[in-house]
N, C-alpha and C. Protein backbone atom coordinates (compact mmCIF):
# COMPACT_ATOMS: atom_id res chain seq x y z
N UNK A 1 -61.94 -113.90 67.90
CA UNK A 1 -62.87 -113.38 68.88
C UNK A 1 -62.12 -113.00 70.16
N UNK A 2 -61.29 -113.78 70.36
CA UNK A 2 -60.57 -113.42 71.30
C UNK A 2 -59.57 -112.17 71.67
N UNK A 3 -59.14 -111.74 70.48
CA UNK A 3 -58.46 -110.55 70.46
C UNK A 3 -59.50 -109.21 69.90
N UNK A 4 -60.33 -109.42 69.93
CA UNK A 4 -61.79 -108.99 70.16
C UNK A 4 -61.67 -108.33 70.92
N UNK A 5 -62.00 -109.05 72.31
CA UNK A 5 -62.64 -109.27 73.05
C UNK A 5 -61.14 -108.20 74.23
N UNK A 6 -59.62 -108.92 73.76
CA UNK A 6 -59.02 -108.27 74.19
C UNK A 6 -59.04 -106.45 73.89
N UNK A 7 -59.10 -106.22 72.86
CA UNK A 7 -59.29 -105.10 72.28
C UNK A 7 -60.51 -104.49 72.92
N UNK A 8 -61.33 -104.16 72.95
CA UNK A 8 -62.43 -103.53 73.91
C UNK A 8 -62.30 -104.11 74.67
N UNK A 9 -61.85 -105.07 75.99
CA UNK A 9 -61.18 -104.99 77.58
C UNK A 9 -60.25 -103.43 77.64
N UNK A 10 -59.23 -103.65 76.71
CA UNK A 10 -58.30 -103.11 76.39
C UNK A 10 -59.47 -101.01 76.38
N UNK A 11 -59.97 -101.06 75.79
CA UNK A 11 -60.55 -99.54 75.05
C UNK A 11 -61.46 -99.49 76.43
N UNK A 12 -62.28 -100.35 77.11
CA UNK A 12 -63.29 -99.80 78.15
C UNK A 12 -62.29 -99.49 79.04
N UNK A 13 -61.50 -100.24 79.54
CA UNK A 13 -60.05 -99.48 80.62
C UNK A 13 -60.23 -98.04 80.20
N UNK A 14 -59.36 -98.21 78.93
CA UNK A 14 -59.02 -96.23 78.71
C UNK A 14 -60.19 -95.64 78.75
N UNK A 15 -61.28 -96.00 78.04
CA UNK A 15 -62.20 -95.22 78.34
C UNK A 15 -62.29 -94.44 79.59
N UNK A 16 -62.29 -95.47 80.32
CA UNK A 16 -62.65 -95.29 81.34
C UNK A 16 -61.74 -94.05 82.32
N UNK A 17 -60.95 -94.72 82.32
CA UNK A 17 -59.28 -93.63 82.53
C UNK A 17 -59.82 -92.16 82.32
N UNK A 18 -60.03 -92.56 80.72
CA UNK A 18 -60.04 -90.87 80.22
C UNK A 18 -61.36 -90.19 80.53
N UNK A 19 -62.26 -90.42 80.57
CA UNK A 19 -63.48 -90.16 81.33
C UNK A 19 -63.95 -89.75 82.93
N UNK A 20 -62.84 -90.34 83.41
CA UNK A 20 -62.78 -90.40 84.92
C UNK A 20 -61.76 -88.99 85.37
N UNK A 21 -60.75 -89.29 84.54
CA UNK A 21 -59.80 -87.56 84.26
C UNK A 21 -60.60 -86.82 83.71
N UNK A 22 -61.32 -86.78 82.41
CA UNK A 22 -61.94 -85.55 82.05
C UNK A 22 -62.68 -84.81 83.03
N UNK A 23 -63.91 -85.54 83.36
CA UNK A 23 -64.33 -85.17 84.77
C UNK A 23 -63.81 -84.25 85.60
N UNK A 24 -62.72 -84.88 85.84
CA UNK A 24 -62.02 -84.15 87.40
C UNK A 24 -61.08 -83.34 87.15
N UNK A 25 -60.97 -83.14 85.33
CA UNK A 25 -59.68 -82.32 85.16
C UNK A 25 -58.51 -82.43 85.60
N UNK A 26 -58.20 -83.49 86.44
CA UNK A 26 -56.87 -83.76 86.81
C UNK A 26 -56.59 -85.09 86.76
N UNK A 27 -54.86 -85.21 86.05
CA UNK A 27 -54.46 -86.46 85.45
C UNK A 27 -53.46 -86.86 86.52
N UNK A 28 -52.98 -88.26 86.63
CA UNK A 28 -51.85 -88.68 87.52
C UNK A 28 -51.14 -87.60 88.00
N UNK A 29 -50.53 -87.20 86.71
CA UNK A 29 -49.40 -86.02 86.91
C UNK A 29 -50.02 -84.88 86.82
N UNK A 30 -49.43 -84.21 87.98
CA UNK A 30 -49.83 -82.88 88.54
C UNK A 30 -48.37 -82.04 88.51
N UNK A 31 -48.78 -80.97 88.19
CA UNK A 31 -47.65 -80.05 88.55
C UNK A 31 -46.46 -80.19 89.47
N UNK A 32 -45.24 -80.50 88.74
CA UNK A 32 -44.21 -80.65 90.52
C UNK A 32 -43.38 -81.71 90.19
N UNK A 33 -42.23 -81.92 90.75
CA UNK A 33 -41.05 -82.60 90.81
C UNK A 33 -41.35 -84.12 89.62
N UNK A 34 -42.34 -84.72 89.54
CA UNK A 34 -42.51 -85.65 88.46
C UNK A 34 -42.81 -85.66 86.81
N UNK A 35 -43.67 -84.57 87.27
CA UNK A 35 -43.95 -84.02 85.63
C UNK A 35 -42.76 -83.34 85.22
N UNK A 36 -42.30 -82.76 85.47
CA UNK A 36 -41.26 -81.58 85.41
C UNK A 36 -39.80 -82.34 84.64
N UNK A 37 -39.67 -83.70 85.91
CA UNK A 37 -38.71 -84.96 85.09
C UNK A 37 -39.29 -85.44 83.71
N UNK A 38 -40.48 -85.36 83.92
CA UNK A 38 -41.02 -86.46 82.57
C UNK A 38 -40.79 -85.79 81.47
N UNK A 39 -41.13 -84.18 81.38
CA UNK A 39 -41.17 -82.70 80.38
C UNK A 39 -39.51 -83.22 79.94
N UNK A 40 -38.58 -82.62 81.38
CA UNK A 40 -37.45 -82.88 80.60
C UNK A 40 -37.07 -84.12 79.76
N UNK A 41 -37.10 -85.21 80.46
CA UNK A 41 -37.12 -86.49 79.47
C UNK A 41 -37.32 -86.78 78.61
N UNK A 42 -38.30 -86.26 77.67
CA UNK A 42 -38.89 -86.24 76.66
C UNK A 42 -38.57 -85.21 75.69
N UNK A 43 -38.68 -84.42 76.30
CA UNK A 43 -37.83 -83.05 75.03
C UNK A 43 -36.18 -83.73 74.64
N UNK A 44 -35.99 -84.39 75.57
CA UNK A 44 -34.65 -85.02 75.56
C UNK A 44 -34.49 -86.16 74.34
N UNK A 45 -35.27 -87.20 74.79
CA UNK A 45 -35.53 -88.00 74.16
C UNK A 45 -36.08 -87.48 72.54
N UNK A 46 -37.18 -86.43 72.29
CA UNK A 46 -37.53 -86.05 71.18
C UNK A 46 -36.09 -85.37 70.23
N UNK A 47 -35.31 -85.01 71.03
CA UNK A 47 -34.17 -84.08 69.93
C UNK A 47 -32.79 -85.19 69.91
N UNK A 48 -33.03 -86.17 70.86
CA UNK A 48 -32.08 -87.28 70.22
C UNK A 48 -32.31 -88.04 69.07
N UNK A 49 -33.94 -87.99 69.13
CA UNK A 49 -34.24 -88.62 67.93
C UNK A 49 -34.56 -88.58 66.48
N UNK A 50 -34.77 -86.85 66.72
CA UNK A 50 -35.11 -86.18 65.42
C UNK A 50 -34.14 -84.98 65.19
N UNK A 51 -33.19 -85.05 64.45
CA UNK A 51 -32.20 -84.19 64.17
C UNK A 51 -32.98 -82.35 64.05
N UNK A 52 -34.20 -82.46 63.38
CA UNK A 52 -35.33 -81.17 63.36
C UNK A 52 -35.97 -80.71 64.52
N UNK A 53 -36.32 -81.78 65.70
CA UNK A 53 -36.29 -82.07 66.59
C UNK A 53 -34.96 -80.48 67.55
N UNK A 54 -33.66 -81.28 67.47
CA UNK A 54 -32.76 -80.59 67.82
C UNK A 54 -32.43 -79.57 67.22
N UNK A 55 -33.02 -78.87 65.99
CA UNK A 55 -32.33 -77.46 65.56
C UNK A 55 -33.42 -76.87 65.65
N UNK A 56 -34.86 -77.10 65.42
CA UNK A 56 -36.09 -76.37 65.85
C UNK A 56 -35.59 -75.97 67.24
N UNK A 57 -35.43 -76.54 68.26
CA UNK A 57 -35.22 -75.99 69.24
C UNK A 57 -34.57 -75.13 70.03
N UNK A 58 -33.29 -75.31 69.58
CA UNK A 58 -32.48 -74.26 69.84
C UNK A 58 -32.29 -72.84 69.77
N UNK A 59 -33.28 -72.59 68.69
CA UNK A 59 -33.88 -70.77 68.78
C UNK A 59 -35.08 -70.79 68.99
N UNK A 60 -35.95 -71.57 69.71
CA UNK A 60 -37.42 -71.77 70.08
C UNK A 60 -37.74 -70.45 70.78
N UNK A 61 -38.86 -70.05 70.28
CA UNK A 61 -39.35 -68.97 71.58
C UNK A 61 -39.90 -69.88 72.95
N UNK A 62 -40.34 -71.07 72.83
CA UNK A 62 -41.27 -71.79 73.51
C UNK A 62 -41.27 -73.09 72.97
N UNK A 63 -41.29 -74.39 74.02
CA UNK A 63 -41.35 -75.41 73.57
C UNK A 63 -42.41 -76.00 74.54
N UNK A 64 -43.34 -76.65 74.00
CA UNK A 64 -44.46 -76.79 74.88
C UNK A 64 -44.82 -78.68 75.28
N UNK A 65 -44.26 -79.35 76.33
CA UNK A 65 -43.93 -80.67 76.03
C UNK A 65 -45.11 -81.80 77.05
N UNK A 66 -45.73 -82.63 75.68
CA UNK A 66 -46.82 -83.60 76.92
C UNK A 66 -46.28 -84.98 76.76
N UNK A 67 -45.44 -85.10 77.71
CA UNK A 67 -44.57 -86.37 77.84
C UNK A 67 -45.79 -87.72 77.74
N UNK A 68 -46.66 -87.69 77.79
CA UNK A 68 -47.67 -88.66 77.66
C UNK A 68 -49.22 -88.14 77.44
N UNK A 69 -49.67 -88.52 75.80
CA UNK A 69 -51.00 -87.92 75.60
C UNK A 69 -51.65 -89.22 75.50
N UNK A 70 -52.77 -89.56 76.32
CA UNK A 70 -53.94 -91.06 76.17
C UNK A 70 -55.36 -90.54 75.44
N UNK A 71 -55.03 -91.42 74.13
CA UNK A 71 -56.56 -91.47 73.74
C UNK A 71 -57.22 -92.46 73.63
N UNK A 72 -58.38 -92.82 74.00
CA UNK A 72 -59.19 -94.00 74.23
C UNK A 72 -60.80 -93.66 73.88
N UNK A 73 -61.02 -94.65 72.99
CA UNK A 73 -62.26 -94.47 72.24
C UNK A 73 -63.05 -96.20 72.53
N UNK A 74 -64.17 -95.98 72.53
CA UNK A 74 -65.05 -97.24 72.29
C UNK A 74 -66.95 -96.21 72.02
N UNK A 75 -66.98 -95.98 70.99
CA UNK A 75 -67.80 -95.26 70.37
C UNK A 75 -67.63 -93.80 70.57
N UNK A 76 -67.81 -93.42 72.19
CA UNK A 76 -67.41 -92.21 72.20
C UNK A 76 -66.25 -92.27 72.95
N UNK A 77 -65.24 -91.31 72.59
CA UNK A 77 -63.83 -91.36 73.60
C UNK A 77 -63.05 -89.89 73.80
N UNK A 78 -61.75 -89.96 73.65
CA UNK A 78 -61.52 -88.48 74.46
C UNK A 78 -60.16 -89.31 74.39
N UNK A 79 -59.14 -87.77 74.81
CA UNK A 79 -58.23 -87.52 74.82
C UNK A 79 -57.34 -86.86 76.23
N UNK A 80 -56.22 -87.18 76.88
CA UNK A 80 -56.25 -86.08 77.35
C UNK A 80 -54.38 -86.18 78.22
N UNK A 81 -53.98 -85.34 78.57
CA UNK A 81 -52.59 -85.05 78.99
C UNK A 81 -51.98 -83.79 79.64
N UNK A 82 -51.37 -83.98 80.44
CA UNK A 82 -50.40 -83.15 81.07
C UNK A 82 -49.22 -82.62 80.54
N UNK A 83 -48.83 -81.05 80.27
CA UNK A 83 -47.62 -80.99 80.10
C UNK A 83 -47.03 -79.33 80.80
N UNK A 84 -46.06 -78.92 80.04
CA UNK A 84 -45.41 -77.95 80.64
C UNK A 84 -44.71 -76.92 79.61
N UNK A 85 -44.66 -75.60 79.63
CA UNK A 85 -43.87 -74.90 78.81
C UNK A 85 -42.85 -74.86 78.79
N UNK A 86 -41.39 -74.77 78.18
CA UNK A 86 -40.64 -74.33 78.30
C UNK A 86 -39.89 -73.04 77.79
N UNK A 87 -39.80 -72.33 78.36
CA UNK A 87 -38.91 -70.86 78.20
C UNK A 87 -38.02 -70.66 77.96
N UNK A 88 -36.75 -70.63 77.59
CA UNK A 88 -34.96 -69.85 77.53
C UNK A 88 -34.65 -71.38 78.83
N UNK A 89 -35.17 -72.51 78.53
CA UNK A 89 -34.45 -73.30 79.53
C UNK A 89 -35.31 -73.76 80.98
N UNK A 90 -36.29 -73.25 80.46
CA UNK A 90 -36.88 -73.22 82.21
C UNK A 90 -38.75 -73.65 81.93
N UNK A 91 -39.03 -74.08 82.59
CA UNK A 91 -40.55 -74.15 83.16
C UNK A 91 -41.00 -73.04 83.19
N UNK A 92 -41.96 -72.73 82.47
CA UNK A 92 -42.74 -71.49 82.97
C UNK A 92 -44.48 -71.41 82.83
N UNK A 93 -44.68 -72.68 82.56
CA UNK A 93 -46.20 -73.08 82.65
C UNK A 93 -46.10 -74.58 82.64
N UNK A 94 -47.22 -74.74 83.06
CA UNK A 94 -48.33 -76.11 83.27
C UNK A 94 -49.51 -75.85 82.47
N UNK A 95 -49.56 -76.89 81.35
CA UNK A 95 -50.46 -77.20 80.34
C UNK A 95 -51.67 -78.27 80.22
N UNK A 96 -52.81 -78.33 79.95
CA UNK A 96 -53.94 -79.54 79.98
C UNK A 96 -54.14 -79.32 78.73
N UNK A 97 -53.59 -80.56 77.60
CA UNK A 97 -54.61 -80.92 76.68
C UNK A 97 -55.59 -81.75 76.55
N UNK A 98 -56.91 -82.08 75.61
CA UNK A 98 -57.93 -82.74 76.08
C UNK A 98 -58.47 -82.80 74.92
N UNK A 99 -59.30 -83.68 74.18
CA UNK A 99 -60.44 -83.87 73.14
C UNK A 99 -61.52 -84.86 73.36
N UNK A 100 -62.64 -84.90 72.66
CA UNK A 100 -63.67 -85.73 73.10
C UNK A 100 -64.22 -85.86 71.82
N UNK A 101 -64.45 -87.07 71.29
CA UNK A 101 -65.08 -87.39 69.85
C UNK A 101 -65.92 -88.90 69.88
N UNK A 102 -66.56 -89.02 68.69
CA UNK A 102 -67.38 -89.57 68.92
C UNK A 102 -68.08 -90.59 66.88
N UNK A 103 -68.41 -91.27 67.26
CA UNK A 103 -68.32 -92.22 66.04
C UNK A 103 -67.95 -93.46 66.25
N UNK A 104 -67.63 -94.41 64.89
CA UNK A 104 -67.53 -96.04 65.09
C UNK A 104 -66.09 -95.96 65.19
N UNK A 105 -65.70 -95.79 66.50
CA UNK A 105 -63.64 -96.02 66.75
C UNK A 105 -63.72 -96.94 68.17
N UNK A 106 -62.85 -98.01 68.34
CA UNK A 106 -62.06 -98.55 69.13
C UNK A 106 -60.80 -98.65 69.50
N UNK A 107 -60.53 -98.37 70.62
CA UNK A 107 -58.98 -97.99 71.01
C UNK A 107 -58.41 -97.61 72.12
N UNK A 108 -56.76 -98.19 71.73
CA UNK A 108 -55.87 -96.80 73.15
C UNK A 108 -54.61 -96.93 72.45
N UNK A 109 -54.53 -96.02 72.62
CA UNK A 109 -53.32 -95.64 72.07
C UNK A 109 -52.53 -94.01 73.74
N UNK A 110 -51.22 -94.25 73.33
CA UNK A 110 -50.60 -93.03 73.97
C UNK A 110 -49.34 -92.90 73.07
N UNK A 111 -48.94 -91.47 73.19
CA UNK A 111 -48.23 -91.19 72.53
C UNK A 111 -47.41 -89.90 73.34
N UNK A 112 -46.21 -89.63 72.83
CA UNK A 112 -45.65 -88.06 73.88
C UNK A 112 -45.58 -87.21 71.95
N UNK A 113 -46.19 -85.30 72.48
CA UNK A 113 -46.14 -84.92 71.91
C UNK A 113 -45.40 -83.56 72.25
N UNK A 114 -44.59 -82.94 71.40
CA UNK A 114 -43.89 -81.72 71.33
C UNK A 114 -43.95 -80.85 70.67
N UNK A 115 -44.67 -79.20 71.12
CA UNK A 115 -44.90 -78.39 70.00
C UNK A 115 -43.80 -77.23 70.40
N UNK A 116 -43.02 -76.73 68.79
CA UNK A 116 -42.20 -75.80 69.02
C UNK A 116 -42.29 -75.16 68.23
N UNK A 117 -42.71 -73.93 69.60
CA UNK A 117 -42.90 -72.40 68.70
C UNK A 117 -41.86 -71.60 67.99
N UNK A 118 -41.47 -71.29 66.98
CA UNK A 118 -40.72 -70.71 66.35
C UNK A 118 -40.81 -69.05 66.61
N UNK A 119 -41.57 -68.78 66.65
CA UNK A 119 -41.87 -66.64 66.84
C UNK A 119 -42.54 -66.55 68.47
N UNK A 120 -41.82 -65.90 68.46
CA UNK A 120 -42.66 -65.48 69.54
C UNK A 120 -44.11 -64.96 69.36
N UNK A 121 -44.53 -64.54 67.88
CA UNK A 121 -46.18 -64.13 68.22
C UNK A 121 -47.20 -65.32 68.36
N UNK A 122 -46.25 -66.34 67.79
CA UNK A 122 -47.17 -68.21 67.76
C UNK A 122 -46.71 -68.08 69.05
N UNK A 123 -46.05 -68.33 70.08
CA UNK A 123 -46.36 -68.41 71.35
C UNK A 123 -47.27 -67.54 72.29
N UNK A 124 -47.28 -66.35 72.14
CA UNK A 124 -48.18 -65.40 72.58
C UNK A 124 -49.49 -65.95 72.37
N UNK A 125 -49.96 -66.51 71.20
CA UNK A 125 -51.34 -66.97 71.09
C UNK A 125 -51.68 -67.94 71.84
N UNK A 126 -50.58 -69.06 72.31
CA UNK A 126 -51.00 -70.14 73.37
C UNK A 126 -51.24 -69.42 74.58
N UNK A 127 -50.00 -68.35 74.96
CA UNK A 127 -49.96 -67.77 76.42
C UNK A 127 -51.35 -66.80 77.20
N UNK A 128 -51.75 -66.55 75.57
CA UNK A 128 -52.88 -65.29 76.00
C UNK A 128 -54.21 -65.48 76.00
N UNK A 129 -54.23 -67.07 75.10
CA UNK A 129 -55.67 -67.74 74.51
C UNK A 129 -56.21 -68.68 75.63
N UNK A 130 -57.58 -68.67 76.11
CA UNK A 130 -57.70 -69.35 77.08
C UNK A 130 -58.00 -71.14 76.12
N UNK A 131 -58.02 -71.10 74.62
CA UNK A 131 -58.30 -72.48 74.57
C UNK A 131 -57.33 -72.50 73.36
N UNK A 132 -56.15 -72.85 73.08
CA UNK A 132 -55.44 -72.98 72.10
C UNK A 132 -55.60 -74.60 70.98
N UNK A 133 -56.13 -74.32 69.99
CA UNK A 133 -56.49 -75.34 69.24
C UNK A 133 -55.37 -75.61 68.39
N UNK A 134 -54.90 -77.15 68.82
CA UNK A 134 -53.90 -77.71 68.03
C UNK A 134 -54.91 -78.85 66.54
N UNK A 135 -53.84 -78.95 65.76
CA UNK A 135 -55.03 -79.37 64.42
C UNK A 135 -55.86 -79.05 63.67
N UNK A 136 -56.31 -78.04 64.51
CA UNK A 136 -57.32 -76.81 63.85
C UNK A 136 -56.72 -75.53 62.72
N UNK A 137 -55.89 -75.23 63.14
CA UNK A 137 -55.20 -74.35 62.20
C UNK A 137 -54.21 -74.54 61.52
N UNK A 138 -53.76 -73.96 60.61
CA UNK A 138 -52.70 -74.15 59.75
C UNK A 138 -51.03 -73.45 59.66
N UNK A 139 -51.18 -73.28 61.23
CA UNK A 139 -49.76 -73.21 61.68
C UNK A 139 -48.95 -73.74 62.15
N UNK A 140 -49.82 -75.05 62.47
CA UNK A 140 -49.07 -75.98 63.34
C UNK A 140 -48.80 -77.25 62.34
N UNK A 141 -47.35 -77.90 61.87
CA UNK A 141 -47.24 -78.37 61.08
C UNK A 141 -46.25 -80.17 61.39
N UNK A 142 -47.15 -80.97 61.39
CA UNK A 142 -46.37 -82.35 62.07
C UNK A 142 -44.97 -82.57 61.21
N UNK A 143 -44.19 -82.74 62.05
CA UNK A 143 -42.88 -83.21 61.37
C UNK A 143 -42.49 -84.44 61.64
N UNK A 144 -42.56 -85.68 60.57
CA UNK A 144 -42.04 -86.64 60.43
C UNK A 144 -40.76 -86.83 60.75
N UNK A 145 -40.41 -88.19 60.90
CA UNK A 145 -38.77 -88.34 60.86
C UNK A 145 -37.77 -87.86 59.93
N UNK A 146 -38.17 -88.36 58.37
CA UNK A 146 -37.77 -87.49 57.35
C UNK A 146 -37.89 -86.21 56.89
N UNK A 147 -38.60 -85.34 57.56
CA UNK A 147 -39.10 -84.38 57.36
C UNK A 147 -38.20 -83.33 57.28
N UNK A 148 -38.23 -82.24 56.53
CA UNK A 148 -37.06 -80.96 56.25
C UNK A 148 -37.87 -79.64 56.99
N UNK A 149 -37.50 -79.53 58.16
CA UNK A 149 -38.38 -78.07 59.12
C UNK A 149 -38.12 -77.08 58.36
N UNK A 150 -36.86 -77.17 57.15
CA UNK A 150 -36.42 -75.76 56.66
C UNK A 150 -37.59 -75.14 56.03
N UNK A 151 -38.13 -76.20 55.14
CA UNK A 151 -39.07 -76.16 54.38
C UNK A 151 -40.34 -75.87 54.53
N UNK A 152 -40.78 -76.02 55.56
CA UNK A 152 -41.87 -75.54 56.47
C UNK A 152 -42.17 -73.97 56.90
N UNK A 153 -42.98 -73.50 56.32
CA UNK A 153 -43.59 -71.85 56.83
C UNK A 153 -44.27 -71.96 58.26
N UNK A 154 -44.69 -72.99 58.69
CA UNK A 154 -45.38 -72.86 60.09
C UNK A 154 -44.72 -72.20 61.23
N UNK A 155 -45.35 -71.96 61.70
CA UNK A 155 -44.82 -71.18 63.32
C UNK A 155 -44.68 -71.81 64.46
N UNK A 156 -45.36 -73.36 64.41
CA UNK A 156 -45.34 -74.28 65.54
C UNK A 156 -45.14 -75.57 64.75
N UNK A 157 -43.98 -76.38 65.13
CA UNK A 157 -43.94 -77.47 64.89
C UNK A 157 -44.19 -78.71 65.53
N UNK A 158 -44.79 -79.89 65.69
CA UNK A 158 -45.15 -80.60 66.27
C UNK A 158 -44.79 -82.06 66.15
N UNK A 159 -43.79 -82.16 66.99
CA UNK A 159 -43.24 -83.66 66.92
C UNK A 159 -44.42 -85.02 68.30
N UNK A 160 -44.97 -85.83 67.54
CA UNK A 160 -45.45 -87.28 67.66
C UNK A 160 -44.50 -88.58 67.84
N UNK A 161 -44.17 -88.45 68.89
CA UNK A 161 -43.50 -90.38 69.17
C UNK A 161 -43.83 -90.94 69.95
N UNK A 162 -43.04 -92.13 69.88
CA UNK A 162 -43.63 -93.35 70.92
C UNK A 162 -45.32 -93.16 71.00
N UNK A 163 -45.59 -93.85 69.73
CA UNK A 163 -46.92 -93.93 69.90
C UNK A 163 -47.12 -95.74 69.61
N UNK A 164 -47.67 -95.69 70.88
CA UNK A 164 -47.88 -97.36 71.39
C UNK A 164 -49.38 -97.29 71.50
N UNK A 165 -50.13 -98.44 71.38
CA UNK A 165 -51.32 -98.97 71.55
C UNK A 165 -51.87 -99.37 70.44
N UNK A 166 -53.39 -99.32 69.76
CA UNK A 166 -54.36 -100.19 69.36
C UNK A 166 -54.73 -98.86 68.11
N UNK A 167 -54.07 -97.82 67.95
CA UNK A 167 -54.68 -96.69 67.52
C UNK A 167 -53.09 -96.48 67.03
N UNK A 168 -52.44 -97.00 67.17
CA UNK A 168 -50.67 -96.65 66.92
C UNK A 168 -51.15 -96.10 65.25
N UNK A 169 -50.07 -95.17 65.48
CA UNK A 169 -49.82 -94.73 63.81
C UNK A 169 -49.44 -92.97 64.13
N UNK A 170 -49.06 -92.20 63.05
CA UNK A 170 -48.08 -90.98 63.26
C UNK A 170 -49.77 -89.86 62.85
N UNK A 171 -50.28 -89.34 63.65
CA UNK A 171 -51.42 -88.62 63.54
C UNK A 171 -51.60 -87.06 64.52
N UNK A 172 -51.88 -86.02 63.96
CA UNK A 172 -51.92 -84.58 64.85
C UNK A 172 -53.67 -84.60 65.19
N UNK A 173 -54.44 -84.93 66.03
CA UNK A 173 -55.54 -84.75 66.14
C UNK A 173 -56.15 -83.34 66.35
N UNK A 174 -57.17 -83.00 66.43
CA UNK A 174 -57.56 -81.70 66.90
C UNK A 174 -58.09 -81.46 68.05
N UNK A 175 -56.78 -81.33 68.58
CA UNK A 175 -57.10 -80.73 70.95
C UNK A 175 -56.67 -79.80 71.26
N UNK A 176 -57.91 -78.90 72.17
CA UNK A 176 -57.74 -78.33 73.03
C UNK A 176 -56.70 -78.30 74.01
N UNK A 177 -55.99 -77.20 74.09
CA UNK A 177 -54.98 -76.87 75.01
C UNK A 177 -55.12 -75.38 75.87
N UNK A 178 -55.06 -75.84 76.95
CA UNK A 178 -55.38 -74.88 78.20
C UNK A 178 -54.41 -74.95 79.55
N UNK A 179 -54.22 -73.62 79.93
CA UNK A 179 -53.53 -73.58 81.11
C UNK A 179 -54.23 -74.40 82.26
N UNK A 180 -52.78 -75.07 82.79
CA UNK A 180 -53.47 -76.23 83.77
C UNK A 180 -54.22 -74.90 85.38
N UNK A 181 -54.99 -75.50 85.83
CA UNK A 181 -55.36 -75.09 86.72
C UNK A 181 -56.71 -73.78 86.53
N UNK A 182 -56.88 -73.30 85.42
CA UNK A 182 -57.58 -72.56 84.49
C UNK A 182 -59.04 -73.92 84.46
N UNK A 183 -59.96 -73.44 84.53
CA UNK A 183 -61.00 -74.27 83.69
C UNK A 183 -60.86 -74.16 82.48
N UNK A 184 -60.95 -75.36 81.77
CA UNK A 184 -61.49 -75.99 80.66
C UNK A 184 -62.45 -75.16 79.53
N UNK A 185 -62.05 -74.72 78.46
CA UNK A 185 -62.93 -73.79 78.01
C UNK A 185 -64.38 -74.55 77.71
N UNK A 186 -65.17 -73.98 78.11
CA UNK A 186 -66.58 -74.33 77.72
C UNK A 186 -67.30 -74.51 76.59
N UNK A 187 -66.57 -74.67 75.47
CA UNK A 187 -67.36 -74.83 74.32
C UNK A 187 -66.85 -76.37 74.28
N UNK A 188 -66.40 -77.22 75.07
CA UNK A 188 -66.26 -78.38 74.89
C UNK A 188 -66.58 -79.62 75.99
């Protein structure tokens, strides 16, 4: 009962968190000298750790990085994170992903996620789309640790780590992704 009890302490927090950001559309990290460290850190950290990781990238049209995604559920819950594009080396956008679902789930979990566009026309569709749906389509393809990218036809690959919390486990959900500072597309 007790770890119960910890466990939803634990899920009304995030809830709460993520509810309180959805709202206001804006997360800790905002655009600017912190996020920007965290983006790099993490793309860093992701291609030390995944050898696919490091050769996906290197002819990337676009690497699109959310150094920290929080999802937190206690019947209904949501998703949501900050990140940044990267270009030929450089920053060239600020990203909001976000989801909201609903059913018998308890939880928090966070995790950092990395999607890398291979063509430039899979990047064009994030750059030009005001709501880019990750999970939803069948271009975007999670790559495990063992995983062979050669082998893969997708156009966006999507690396999942450091996933810590109550919800831990290797999973691509289906979120909305939108230019930060852009409203939120409205069908959600």
């Amino acid at each position: 009962m007790k770890h119960f009890s910890l466990r939803l302490s634990a899920a009304l927090t995030g809830l709460t968190l993520i509810t309180g950001l959805g709202a206001s559309q804006t997360l800790a990290q905002t655009p600017g000298q912190p996020l920007n460290e965290a983006v790099v850190s993490t793309l860093h950290d992701c291609q030390a750790r995944f050898s696919q990781c490091q050769s996906a990238t290197q002819n990337a049209a676009g690497i699109l990085v959310f150094p920290s995604v929080v999802k937190a559920d206690l019947i209904i819950g949501g998703s949501g994170g900050k990140g940044a594009l990267i270009e030929h080396g450089k920053i060239t956008g600020y990203y909001s992903l976000g989801a909201a679902s609903a059913g018998l789930q308890v939880g928090v979990q966070n995790a950092s996620q990395v999607y890398v566009f291979k063509t430039q026309s899979a990047l064009n569709e994030l750059k030009q789309s005001q709501d880019w749906n990750v999970g939803a389509t069948s271009n975007v393809t999670l790559m495990a640790a063992d995983a062979n990218a050669r082998a893969s036809t997708a156009s966006v690959y999507a690396f999942v780590f450091d996933t810590k919390g109550l919800h831990a486990g290797l999973s691509l959900d289906v979120f909305d992704v939108w230019k930060t500072g852009g409203a939120r597309p409205s069908n959600h």
